[in-house]
Protein backbone atom coordinates (compact mmCIF):
# COMPACT_ATOMS: atom_id res chain seq x y z
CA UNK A 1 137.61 -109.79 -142.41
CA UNK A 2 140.23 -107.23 -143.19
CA UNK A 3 139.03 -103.61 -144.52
CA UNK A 4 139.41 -102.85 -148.39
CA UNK A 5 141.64 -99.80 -147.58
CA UNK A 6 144.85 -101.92 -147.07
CA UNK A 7 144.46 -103.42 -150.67
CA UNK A 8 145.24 -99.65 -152.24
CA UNK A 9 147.73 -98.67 -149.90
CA UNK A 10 151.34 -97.30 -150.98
CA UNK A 11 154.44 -99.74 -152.19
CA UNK A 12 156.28 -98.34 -148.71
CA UNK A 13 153.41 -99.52 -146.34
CA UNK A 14 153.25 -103.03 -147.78
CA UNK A 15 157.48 -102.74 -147.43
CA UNK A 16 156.92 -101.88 -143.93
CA UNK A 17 154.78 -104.98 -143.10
CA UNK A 18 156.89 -107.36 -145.23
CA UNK A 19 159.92 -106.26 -143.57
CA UNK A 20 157.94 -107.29 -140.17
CA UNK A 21 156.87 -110.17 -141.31
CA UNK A 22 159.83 -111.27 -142.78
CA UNK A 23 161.69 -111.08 -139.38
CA UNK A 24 158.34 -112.59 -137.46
CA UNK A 25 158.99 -115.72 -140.28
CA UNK A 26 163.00 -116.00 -139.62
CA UNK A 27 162.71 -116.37 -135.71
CA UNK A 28 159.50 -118.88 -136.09
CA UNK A 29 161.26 -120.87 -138.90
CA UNK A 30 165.22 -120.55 -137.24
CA UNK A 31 166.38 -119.38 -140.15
CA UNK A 32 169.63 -117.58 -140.87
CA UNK A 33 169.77 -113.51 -140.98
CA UNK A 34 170.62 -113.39 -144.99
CA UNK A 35 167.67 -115.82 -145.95
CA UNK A 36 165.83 -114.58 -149.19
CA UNK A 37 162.20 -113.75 -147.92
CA UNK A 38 161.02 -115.95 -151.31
CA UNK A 39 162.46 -119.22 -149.21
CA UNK A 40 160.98 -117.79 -146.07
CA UNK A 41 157.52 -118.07 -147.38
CA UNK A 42 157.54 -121.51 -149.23
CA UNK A 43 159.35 -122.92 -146.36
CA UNK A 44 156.50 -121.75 -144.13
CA UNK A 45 153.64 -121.83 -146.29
CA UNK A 46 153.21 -118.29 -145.95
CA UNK A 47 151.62 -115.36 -148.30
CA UNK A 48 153.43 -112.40 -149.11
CA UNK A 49 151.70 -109.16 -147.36
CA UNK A 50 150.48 -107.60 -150.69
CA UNK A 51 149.69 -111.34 -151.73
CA UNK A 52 147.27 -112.04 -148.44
CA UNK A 53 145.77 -108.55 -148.56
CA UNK A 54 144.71 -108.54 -152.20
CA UNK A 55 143.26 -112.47 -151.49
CA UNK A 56 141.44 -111.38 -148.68
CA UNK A 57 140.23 -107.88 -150.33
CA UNK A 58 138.73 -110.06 -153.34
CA UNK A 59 136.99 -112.62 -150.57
CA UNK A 60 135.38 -109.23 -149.16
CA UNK A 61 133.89 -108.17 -152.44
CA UNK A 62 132.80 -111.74 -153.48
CA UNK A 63 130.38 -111.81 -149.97
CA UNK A 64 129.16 -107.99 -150.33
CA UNK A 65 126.26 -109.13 -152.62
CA UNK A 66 124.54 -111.51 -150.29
CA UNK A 67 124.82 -108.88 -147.30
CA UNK A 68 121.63 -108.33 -145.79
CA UNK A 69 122.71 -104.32 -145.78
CA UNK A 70 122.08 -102.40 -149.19
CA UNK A 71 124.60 -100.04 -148.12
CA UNK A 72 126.96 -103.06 -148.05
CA UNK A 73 125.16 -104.89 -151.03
CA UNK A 74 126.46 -102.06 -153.51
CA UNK A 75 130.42 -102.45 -152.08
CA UNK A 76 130.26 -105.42 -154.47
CA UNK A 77 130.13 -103.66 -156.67
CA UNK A 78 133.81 -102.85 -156.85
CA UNK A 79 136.92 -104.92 -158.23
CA UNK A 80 139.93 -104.72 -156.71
CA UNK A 81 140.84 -103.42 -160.20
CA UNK A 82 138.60 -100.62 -159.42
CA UNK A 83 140.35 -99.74 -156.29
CA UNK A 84 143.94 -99.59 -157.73
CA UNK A 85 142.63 -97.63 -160.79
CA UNK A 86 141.00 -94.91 -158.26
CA UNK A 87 143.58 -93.33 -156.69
CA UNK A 88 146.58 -91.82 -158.72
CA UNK A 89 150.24 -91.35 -157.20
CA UNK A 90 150.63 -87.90 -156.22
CA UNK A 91 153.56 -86.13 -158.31
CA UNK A 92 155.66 -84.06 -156.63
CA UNK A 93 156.45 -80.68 -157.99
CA UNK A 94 159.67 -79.54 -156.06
CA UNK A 95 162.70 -80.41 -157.45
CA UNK A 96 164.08 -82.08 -154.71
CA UNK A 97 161.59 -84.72 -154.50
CA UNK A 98 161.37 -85.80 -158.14
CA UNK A 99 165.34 -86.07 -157.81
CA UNK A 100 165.04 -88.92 -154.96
């Protein structure tokens, strides 16, 4: 079962994977170069990264209750709501970086 960290990772990690996956999908489906990655996926019956992390982040939660652990027990606790709500973006304060 995958860890709960990847469901509040940054927008350019989940870009990173999708861009892998996307390729991974075009040479197992022989698809063209230019092929929009929305067609990739249906064609393949394939989730989008952020799409199969979030499912599989909610099926962790959904079991924590009935762990035998406590420690585990009170994970359930948590939404995935909860988890994007936790962390804020960090703001840059140098010029520079609130230009880009």
């Amino acid at each position: 079962m995958i860890v709960p960290v990847w469901s509040s990772t940054c927008s350019s990690n989940y870009l990173r994977l999708q861009v892998i996956q996307s390729k991974c999908l075009r040479v197992i489906g022989n698809h063209p170069r230019r092929t929009p990655t929305s067609h990739l996926h249906n064609s393949l019956n394939i989730q989008p990264i952020p799409v199969l992390i979030h499912r599989l982040t909610d099926k962790f939660f959904a079991h924590c209750p009935s762990h035998p652990n406590p420690l585990v027990q009170q994970i359930g606790n948590y939404t995935l709501a909860d988890l994007t709500n936790l962390y804020k973006k960090y703001k840059h304060k140098r010029t520079k970086h609130i230009l880009l």
